[in-house]
Protein backbone atom coordinates (compact mmCIF):
# COMPACT_ATOMS: atom_id res chain seq x y z
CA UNK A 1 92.30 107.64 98.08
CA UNK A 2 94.83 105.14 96.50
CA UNK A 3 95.56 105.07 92.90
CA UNK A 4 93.98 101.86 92.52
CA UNK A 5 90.71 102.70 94.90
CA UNK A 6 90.15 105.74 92.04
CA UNK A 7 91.09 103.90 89.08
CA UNK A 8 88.60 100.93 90.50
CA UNK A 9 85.53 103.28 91.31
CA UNK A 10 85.97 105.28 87.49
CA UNK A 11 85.71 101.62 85.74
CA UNK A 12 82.36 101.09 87.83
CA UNK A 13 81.44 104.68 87.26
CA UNK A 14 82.23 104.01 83.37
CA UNK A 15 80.44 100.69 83.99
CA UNK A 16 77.55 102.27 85.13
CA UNK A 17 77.03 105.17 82.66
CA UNK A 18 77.09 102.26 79.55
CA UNK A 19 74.64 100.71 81.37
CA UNK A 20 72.96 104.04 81.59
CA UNK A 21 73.41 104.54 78.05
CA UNK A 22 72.06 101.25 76.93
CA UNK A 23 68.88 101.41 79.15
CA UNK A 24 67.97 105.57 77.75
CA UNK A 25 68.67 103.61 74.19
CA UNK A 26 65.61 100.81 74.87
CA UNK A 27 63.42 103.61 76.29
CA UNK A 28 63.68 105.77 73.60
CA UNK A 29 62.89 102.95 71.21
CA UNK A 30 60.08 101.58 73.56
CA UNK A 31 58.86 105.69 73.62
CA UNK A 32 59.55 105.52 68.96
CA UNK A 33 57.37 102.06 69.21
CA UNK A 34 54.77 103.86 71.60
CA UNK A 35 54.68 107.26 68.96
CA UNK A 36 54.05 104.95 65.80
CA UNK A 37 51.24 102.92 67.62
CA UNK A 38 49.45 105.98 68.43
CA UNK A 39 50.19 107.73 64.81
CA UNK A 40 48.22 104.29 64.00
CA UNK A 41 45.63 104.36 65.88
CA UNK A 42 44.69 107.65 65.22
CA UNK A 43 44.74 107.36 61.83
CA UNK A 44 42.25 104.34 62.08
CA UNK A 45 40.41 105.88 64.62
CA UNK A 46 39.71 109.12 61.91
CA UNK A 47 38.79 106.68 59.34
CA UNK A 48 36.18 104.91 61.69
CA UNK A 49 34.64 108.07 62.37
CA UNK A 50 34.35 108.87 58.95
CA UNK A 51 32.81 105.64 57.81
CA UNK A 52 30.47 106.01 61.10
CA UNK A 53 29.67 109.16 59.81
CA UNK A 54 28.69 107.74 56.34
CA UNK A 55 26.99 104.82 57.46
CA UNK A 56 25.08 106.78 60.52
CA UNK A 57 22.21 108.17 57.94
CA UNK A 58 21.47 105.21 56.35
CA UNK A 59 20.97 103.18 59.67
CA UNK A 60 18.29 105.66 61.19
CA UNK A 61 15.15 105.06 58.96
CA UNK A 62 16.20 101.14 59.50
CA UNK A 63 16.00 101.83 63.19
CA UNK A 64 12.64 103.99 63.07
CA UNK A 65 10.60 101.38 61.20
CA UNK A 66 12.02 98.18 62.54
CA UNK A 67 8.15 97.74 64.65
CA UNK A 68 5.77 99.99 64.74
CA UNK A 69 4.63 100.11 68.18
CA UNK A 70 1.70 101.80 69.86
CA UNK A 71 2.40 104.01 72.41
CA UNK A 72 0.22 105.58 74.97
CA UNK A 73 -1.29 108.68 73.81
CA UNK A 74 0.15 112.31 74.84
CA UNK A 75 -2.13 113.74 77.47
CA UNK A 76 -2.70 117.15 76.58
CA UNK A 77 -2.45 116.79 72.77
CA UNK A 78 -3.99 113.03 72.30
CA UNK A 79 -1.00 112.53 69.71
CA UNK A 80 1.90 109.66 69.76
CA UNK A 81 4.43 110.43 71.99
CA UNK A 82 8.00 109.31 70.95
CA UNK A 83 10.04 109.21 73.67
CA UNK A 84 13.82 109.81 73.88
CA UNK A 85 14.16 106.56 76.04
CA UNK A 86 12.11 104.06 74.05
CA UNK A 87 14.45 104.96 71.23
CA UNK A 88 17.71 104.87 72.87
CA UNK A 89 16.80 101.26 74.31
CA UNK A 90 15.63 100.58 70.52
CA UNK A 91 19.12 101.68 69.24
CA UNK A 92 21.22 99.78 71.29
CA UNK A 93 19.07 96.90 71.06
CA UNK A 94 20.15 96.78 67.15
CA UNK A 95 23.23 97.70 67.79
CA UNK A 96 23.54 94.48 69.37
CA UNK A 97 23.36 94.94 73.01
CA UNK A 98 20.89 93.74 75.63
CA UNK A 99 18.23 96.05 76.92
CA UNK A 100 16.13 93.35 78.92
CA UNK A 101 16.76 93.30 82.46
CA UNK A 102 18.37 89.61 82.64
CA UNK A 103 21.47 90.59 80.16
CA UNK A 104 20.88 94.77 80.06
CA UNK A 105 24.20 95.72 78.57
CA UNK A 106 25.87 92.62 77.52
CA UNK A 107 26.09 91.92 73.50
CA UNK A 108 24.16 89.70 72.35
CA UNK A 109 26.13 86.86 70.67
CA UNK A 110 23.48 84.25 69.74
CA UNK A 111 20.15 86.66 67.88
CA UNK A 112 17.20 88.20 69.05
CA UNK A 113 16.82 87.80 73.04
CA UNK A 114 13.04 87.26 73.65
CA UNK A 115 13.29 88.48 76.85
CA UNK A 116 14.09 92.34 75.03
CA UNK A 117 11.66 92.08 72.16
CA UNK A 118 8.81 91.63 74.71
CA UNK A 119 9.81 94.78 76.55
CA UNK A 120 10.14 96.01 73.01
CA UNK A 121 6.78 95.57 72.31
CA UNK A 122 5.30 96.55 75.49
């Protein structure tokens, strides 16, 4: 190799490593920006779960007597059956998603949707 070939190829190789240098410098702030947001999140994430956690007991009663509706009667013990179902559908319903066949699982922006109250009530 020449003198100038090698002097030529360490200024690209010196080139290269600043711009090597530069680019592990925006990744590791991208990575320190990344790290915070998550810190974040968490943090609001723990306090959501706490205020969940709070509010959860004072939303059940609401959602057990929002209608009283008759239910067929238990075969073998001529009681009220509650089932599991019917109150899962009730519970998202007032959570404020749609449990009627046209809209099942889509919020509900604009109020009560007839079409679920009626298979509320049936």
């Amino acid at each position: 190799m020449e003198k100038k070939n090698l002097f030529t190829h360490i200024h690209e190789m010196e080139t290269q490593l600043g711009q090597l240098h530069s680019d592990l410098g925006e990744l590791k702030m991208i990575v320190k920006e990344l790290l915070e947001d998550n810190q974040r999140l968490t943090i609001e994430n723990e306090q959501l779960r706490k205020l969940l956690k709070r509010e959860a007991p004072a939303d059940l009663p609401a959602a057990s007597a929002l209608a009283p509706i008759a239910r067929p009667a238990g075969p073998a013990t001529g009681e009220d059956v509650v089932g599991e179902g019917y109150d899962n559908l009730a519970r998202l319903y007032h959570e404020g998603f749609h449990i009627c066949n046209v809209y099942y699982g889509h919020l509900r922006t604009e109020g009560d949707c007839l079409f679920c109250l009626s298979f509320l009530n049936k």
